[in-house]
PDB file of N, CA and C in Angstrom:
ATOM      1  N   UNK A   1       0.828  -1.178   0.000  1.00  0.00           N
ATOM      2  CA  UNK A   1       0.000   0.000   0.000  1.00  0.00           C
ATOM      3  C   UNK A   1       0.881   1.254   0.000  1.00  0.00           C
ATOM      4  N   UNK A   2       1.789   1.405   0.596  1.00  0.00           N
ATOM      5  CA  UNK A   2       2.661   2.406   1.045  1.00  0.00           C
ATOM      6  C   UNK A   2       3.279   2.482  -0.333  1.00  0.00           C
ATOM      7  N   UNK A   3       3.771   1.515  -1.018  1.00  0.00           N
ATOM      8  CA  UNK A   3       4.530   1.566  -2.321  1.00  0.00           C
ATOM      9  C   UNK A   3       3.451   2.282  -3.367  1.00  0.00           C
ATOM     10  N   UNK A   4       2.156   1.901  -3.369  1.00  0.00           N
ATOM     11  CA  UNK A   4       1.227   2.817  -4.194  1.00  0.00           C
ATOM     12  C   UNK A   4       1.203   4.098  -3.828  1.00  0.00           C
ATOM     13  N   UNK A   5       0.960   4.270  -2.670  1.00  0.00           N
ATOM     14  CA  UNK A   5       0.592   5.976  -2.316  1.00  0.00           C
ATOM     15  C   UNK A   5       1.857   6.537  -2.627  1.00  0.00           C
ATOM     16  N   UNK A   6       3.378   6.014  -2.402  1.00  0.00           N
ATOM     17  CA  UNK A   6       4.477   6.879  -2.802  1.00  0.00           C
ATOM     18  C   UNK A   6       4.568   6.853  -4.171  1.00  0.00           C
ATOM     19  N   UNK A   7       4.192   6.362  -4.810  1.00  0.00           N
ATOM     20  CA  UNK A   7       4.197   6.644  -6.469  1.00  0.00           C
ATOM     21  C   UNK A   7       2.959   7.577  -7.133  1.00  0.00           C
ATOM     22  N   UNK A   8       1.653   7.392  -6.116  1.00  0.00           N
ATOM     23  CA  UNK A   8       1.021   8.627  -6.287  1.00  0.00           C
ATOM     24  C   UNK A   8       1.806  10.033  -6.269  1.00  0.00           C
ATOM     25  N   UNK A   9       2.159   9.920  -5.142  1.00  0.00           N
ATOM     26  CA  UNK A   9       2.638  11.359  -4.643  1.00  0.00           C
ATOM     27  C   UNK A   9       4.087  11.391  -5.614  1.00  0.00           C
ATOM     28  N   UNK A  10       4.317  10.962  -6.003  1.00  0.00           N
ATOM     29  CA  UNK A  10       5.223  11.111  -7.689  1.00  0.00           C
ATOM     30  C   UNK A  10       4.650  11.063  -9.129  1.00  0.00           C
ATOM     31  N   UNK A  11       3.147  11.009  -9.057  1.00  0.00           N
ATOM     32  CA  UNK A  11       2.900  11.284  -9.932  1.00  0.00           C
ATOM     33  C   UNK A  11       2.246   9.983 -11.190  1.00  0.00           C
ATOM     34  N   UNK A  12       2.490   9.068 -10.248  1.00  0.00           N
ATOM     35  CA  UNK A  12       2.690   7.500 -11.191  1.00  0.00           C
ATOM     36  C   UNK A  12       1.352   7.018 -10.270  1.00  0.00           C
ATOM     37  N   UNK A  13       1.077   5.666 -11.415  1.00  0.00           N
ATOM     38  CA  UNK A  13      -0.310   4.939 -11.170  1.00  0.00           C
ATOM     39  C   UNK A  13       0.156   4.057 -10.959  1.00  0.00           C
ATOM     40  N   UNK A  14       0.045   3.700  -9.280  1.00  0.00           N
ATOM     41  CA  UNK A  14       0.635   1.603  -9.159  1.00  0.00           C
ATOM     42  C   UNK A  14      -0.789   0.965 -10.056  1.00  0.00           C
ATOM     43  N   UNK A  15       0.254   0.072 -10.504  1.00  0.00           N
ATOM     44  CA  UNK A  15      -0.798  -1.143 -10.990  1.00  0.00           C
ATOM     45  C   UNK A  15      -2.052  -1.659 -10.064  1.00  0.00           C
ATOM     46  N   UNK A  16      -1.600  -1.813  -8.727  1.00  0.00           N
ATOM     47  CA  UNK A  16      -2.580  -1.801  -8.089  1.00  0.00           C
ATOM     48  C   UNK A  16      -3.498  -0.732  -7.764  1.00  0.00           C
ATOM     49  N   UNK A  17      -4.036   0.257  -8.450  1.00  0.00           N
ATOM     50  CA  UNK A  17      -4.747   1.095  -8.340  1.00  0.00           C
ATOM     51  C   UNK A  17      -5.538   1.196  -9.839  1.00  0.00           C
ATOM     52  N   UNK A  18      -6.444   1.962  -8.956  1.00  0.00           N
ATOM     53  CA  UNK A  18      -7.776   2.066 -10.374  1.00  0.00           C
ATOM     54  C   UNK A  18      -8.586   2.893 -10.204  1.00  0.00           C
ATOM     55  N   UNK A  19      -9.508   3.631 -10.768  1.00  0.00           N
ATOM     56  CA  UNK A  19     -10.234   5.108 -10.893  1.00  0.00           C
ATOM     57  C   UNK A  19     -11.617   4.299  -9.791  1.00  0.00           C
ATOM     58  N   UNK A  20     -11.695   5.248  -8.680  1.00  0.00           N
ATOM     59  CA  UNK A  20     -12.927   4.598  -8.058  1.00  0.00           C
ATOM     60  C   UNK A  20     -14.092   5.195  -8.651  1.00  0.00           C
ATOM     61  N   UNK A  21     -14.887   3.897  -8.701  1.00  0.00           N
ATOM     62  CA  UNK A  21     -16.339   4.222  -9.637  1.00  0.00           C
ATOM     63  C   UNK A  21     -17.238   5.221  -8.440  1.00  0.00           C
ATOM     64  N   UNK A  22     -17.680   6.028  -9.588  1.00  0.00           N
ATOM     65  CA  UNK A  22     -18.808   7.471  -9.210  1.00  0.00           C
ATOM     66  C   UNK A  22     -18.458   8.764  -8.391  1.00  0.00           C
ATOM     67  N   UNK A  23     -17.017   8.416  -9.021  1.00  0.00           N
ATOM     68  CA  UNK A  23     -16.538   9.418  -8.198  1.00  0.00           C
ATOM     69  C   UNK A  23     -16.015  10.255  -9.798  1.00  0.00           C
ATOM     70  N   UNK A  24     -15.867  11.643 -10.195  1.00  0.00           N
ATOM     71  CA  UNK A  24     -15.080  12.190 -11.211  1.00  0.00           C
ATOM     72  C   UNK A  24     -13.408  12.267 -10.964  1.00  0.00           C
ATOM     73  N   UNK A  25     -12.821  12.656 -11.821  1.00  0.00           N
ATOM     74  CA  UNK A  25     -11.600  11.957 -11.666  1.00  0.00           C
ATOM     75  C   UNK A  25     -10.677  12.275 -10.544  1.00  0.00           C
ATOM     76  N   UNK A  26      -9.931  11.883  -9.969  1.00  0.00           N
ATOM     77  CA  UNK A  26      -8.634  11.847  -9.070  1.00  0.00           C
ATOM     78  C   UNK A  26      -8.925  11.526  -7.404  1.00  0.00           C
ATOM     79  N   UNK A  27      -9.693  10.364  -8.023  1.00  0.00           N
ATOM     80  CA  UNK A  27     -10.081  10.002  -6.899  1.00  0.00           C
ATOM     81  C   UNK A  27      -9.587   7.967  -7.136  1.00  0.00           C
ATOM     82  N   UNK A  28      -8.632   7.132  -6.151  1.00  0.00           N
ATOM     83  CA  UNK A  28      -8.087   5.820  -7.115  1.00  0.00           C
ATOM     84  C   UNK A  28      -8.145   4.785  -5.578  1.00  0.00           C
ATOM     85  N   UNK A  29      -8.772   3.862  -6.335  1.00  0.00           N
ATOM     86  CA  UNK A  29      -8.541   2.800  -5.362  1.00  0.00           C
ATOM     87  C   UNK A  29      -7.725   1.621  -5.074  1.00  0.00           C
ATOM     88  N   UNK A  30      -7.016   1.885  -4.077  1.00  0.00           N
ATOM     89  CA  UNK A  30      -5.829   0.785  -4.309  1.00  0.00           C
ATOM     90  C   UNK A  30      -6.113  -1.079  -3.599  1.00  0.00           C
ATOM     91  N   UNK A  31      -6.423  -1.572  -4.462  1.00  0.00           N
ATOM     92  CA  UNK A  31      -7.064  -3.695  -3.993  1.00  0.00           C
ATOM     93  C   UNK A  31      -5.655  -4.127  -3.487  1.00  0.00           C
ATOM     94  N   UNK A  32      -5.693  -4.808  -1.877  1.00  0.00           N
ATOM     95  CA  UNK A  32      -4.552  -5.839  -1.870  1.00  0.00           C
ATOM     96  C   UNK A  32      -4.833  -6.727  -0.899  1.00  0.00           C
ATOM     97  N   UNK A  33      -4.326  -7.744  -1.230  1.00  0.00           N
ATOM     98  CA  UNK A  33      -4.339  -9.094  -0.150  1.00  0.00           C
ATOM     99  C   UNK A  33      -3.242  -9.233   0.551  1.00  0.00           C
ATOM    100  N   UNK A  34      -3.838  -9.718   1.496  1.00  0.00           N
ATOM    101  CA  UNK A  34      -2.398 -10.204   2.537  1.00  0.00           C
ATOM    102  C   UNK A  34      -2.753 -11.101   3.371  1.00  0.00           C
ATOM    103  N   UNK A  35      -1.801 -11.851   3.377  1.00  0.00           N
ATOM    104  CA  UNK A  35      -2.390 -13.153   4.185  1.00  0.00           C
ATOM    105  C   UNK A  35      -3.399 -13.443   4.325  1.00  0.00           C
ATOM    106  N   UNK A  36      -4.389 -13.953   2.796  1.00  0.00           N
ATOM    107  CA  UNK A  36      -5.827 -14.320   2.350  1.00  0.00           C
ATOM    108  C   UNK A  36      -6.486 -13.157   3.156  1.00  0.00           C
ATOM    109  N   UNK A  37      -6.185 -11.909   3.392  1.00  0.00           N
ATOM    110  CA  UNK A  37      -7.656 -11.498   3.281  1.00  0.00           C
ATOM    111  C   UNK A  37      -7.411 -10.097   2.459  1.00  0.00           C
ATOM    112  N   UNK A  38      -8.377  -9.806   2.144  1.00  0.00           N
ATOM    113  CA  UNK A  38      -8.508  -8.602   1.137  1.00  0.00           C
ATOM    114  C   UNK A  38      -9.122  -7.062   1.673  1.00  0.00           C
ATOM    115  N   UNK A  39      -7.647  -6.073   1.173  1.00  0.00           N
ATOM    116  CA  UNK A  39      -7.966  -4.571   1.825  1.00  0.00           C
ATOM    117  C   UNK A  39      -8.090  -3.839   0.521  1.00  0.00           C
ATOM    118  N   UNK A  40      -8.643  -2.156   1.173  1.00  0.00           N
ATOM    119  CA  UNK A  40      -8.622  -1.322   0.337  1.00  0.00           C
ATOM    120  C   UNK A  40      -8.510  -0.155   0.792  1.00  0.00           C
ATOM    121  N   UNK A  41      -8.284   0.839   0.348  1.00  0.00           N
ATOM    122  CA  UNK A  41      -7.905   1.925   0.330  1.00  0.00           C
ATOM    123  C   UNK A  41      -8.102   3.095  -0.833  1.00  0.00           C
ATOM    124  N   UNK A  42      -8.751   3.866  -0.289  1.00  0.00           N
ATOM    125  CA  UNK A  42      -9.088   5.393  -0.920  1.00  0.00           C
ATOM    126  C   UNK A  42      -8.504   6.186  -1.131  1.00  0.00           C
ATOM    127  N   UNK A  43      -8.010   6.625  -1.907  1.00  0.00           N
ATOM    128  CA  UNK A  43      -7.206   8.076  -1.814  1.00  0.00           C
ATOM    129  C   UNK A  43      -7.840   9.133  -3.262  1.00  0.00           C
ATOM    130  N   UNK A  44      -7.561  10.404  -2.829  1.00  0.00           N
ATOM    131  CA  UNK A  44      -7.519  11.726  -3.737  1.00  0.00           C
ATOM    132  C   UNK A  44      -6.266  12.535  -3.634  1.00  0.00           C
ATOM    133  N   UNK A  45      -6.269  12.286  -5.125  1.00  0.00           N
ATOM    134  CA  UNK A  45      -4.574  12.836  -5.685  1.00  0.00           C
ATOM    135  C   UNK A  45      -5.080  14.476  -5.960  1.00  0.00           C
ATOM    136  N   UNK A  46      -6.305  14.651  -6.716  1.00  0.00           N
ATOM    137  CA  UNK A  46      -6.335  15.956  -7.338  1.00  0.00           C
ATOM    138  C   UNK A  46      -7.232  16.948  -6.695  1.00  0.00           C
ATOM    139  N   UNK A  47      -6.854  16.909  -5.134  1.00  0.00           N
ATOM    140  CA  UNK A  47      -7.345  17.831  -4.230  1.00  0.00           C
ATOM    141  C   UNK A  47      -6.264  19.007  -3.672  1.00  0.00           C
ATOM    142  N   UNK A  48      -5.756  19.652  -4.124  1.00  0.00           N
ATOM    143  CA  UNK A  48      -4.847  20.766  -4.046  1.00  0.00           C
ATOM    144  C   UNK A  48      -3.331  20.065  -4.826  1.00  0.00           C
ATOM    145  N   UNK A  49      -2.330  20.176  -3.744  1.00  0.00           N
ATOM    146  CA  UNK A  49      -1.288  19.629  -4.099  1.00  0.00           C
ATOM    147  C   UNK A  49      -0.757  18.246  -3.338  1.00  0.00           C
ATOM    148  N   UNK A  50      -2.065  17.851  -2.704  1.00  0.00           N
ATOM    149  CA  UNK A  50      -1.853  17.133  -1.314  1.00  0.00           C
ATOM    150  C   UNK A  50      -2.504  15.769  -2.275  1.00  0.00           C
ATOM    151  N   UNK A  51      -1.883  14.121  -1.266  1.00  0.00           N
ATOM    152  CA  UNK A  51      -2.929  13.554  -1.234  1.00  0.00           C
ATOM    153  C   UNK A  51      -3.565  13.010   0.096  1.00  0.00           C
ATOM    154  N   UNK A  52      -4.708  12.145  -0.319  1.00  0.00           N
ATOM    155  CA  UNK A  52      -5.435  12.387   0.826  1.00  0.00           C
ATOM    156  C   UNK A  52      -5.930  11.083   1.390  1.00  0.00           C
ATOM    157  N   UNK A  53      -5.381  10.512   1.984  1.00  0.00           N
ATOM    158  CA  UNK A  53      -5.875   8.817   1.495  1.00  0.00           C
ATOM    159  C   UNK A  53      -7.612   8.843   2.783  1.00  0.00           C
ATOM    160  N   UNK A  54      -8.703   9.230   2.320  1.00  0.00           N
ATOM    161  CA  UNK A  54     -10.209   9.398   2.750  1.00  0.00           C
ATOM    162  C   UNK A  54     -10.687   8.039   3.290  1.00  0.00           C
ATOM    163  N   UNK A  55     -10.434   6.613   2.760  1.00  0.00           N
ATOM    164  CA  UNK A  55     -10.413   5.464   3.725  1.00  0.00           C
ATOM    165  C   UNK A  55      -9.603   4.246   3.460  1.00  0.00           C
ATOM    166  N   UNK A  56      -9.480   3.724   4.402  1.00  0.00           N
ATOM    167  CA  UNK A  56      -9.359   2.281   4.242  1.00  0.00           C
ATOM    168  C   UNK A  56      -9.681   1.277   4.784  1.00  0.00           C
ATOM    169  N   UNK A  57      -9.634   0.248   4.833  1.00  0.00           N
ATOM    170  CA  UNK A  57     -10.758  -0.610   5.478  1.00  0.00           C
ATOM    171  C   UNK A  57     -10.243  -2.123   4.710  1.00  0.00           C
ATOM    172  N   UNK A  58     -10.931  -3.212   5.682  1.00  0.00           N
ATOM    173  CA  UNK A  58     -10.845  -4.503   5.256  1.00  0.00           C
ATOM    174  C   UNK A  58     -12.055  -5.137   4.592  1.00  0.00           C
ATOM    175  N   UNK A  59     -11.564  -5.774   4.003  1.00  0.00           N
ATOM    176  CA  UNK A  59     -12.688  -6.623   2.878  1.00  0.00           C
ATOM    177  C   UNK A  59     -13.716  -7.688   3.718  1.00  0.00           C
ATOM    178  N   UNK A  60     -14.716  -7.734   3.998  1.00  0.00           N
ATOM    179  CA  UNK A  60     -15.027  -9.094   4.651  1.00  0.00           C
ATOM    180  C   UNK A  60     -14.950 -10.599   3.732  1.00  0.00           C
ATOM    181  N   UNK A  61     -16.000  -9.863   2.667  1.00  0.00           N
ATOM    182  CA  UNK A  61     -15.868 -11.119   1.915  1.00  0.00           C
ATOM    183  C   UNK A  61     -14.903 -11.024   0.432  1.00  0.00           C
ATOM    184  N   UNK A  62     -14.230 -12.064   0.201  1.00  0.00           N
ATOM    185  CA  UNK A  62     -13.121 -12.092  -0.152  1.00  0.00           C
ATOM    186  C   UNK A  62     -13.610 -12.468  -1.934  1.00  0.00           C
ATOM    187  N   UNK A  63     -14.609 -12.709  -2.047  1.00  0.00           N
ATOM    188  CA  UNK A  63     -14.963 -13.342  -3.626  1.00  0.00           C
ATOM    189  C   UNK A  63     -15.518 -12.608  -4.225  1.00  0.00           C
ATOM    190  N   UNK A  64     -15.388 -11.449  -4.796  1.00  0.00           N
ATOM    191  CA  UNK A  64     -15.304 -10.435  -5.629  1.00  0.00           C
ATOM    192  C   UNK A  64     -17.028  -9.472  -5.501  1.00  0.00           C
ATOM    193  N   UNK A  65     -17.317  -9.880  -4.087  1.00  0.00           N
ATOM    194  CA  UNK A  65     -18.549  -9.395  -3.598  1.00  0.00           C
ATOM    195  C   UNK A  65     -18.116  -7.564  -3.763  1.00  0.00           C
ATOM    196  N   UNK A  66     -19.142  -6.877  -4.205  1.00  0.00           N
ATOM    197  CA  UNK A  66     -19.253  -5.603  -3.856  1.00  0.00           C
ATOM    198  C   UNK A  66     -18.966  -5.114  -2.688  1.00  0.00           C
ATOM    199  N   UNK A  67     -18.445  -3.838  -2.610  1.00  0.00           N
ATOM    200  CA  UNK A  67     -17.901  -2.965  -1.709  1.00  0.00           C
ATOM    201  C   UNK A  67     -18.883  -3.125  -1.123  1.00  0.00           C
ATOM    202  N   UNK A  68     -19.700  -3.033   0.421  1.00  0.00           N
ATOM    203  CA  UNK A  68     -20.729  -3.251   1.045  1.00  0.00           C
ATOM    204  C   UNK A  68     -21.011  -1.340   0.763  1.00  0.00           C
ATOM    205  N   UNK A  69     -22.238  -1.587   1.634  1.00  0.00           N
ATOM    206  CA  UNK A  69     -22.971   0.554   0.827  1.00  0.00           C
ATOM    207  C   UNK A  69     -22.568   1.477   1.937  1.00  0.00           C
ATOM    208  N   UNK A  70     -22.509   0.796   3.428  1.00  0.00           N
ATOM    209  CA  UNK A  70     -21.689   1.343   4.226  1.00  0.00           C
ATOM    210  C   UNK A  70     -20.535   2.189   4.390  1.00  0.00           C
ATOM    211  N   UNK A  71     -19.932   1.047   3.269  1.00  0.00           N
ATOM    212  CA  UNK A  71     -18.217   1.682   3.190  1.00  0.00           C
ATOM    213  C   UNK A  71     -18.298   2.786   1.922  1.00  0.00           C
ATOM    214  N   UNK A  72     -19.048   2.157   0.980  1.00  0.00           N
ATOM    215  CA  UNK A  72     -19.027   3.517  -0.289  1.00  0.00           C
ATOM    216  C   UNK A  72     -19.873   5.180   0.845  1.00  0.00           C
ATOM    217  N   UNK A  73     -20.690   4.982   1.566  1.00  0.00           N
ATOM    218  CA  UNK A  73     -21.317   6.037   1.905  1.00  0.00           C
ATOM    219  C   UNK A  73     -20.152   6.837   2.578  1.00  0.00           C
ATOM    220  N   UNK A  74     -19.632   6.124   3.714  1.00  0.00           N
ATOM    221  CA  UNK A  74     -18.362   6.666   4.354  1.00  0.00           C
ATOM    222  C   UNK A  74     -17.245   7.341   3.779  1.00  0.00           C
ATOM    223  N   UNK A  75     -17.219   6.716   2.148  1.00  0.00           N
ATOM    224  CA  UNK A  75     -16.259   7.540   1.494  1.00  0.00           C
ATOM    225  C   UNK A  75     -16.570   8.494   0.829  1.00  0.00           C
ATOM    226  N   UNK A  76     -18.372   8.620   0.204  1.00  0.00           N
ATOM    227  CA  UNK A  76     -18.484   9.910  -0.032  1.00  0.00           C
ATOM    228  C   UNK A  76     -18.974  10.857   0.542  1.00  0.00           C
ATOM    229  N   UNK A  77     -18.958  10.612   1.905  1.00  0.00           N
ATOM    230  CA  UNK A  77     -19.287  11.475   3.334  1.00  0.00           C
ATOM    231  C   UNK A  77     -18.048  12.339   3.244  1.00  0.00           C
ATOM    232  N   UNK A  78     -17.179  11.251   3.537  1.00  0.00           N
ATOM    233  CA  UNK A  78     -15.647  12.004   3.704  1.00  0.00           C
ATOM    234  C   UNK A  78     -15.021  12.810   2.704  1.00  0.00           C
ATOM    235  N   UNK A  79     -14.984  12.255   1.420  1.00  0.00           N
ATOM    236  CA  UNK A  79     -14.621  13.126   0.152  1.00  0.00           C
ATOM    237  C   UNK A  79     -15.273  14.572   0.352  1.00  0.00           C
ATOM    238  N   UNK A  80     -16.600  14.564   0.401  1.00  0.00           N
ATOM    239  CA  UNK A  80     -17.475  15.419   0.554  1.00  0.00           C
ATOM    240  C   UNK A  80     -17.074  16.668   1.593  1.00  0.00           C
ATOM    241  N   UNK A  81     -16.717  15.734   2.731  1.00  0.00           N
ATOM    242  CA  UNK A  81     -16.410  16.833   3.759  1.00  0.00           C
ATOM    243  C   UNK A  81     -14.872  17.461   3.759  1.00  0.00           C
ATOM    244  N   UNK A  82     -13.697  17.059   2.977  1.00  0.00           N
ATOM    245  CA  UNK A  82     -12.995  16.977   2.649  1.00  0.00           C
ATOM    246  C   UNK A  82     -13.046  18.101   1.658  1.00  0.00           C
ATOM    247  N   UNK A  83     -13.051  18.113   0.700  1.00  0.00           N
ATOM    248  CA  UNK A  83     -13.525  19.136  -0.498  1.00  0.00           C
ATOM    249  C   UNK A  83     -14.285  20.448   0.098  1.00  0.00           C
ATOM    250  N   UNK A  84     -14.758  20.188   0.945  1.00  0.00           N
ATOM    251  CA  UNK A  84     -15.706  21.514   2.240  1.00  0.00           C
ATOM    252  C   UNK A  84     -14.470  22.506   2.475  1.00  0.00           C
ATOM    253  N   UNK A  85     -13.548  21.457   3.824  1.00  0.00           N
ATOM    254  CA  UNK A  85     -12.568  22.477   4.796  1.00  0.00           C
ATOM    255  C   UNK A  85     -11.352  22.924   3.279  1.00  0.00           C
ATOM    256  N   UNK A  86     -11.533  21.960   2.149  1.00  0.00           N
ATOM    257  CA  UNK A  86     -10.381  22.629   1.647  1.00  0.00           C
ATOM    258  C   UNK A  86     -10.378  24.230   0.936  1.00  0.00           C
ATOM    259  N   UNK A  87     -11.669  24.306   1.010  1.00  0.00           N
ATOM    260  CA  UNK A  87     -12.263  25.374  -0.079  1.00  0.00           C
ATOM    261  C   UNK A  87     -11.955  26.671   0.676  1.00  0.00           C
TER     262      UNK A  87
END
């Protein structure tokens, strides 16, 4: 994870990252496993000059089940409020 976000903040797209859906752009989600279980992580690159990593969290279920609506709400709570104090 740490190896993605430092290549953000250089400017580069880890492979493990990908444009999070319904969000407009510069907003990327980084998928990883570790010892069978599956995490993720939020971040926004194109919020000033900063990035911002808004969540992360563990996967419960591991078989390509949807993000539960919980965790998407939490992240566009936070984006949301985020984009507020920066303004």
């Amino acid at each position: 994870m740490l190896d993605a976000l430092t290549g953000a903040a250089e400017g580069l797209l880890s492979g493990k990252a990908k444009p999070f859906k319904g969000v407009d752009g510069g907003v990327f989600e980084i998928a990883l496993r570790y010892r069978g279980d599956a995490f993720r992580a939020i971040y926004a690159v194109k919020i000033d000059v900063d990035i911002w990593v808004i969540h992360a969290f563990q996967k419960k279920s591991k078989r390509r089940v949807k993000t539960p609506q919980m965790e998407i709400d939490l992240i566009f709570e936070r984006l949301k409020r985020l984009k507020e104090a920066l303004k």
